[in-house]
Protein backbone atom coordinates (compact mmCIF):
# COMPACT_ATOMS: atom_id res chain seq x y z
CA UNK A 1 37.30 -54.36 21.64
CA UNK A 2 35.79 -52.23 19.49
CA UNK A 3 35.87 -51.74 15.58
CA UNK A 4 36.64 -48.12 14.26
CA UNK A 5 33.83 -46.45 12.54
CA UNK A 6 34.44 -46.79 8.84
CA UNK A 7 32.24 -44.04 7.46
CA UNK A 8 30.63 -43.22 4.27
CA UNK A 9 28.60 -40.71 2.59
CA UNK A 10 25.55 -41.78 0.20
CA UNK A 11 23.94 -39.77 -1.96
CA UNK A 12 21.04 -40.39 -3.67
CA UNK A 13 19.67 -38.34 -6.56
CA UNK A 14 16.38 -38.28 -9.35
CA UNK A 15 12.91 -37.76 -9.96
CA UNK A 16 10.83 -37.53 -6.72
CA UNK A 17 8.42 -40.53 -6.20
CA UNK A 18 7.40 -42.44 -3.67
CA UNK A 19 9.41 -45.33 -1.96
CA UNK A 20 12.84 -44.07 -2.33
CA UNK A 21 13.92 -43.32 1.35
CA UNK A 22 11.94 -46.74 2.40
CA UNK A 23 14.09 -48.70 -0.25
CA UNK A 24 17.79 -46.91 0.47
CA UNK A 25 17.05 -47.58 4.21
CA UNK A 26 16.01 -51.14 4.14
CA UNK A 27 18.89 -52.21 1.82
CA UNK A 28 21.02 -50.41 4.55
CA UNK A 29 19.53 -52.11 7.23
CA UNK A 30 19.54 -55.80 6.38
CA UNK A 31 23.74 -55.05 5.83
CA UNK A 32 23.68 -53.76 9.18
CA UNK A 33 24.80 -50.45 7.94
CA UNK A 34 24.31 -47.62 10.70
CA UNK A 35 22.73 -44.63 9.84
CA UNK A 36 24.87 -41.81 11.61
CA UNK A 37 23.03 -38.49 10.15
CA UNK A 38 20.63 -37.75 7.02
CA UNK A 39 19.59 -34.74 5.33
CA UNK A 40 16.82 -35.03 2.82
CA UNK A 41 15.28 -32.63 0.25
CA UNK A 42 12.33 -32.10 -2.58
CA UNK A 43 13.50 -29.74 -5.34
CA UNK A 44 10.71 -29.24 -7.66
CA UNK A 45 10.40 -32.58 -8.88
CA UNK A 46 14.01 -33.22 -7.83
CA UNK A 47 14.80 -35.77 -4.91
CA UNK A 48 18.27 -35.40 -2.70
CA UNK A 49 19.61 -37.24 0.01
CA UNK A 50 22.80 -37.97 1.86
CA UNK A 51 23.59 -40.10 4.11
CA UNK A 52 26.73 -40.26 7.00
CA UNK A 53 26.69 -44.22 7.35
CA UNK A 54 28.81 -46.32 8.91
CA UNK A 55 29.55 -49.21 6.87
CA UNK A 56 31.96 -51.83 9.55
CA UNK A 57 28.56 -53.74 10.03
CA UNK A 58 28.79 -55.03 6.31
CA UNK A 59 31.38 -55.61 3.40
CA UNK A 60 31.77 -52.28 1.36
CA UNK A 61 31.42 -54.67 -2.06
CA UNK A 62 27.83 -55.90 -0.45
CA UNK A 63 26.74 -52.40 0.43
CA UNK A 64 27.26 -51.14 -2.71
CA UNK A 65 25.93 -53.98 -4.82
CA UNK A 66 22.73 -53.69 -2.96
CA UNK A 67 22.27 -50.00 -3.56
CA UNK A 68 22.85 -50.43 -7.02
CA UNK A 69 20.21 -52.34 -7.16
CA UNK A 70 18.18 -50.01 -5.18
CA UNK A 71 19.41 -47.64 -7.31
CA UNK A 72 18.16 -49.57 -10.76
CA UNK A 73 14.56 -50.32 -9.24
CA UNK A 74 13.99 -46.48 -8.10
CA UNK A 75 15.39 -45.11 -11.10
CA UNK A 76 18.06 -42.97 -9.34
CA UNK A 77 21.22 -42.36 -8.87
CA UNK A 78 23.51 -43.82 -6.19
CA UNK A 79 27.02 -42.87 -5.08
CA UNK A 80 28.83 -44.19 -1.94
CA UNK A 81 32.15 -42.83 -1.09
CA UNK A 82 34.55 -43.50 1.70
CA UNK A 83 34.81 -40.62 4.52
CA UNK A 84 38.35 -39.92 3.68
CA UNK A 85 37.62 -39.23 -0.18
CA UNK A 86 34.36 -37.40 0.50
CA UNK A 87 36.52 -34.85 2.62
CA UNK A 88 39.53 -34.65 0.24
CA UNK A 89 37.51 -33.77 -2.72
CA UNK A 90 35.59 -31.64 -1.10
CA UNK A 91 38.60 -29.63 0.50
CA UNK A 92 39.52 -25.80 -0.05
């Protein structure tokens, strides 16, 4: 049988340097988090990126104790929210 997706959305934002996709991705990875979809931008100097990941191949807690550490190293900012919240908050 198998598990339901549970997905989340990432997003990562800060100063544009090098490393930062490389560093969200391999934290992701090693949880066994799937990468369903990415969209990833330069502003200026500005970095963006979210993620549609789906998180059932690691604990939640893990995932996001490993990106905030990702998060602390690139100098960025981190959020990870469930699917359901994402789309709630983000409802007309």
């Amino acid at each position: 049988m198998t598990k339901k997706k549970e997905r989340a959305v990432i997003t990562v934002t800060g100063v544009d340097h090098s490393g930062i996709v490389a560093a969200v991705t391999t934290e992701l990875a090693k949880l066994n988090v799937n990468i369903e979809d990415i969209s990833q931008t330069i502003l200026q100097d500005f970095f963006t990126m979210i993620m549609l990941v789906d998180v059932r191949g690691g604990k939640r807690s893990e995932v996001q104790k490993a990106l905030d550490r990702v998060a602390d190293k690139q100098k960025v900012k981190i959020i990870m929210q469930h699917e359901d919240l994402f789309r709630y908050m983000h409802r007309v």
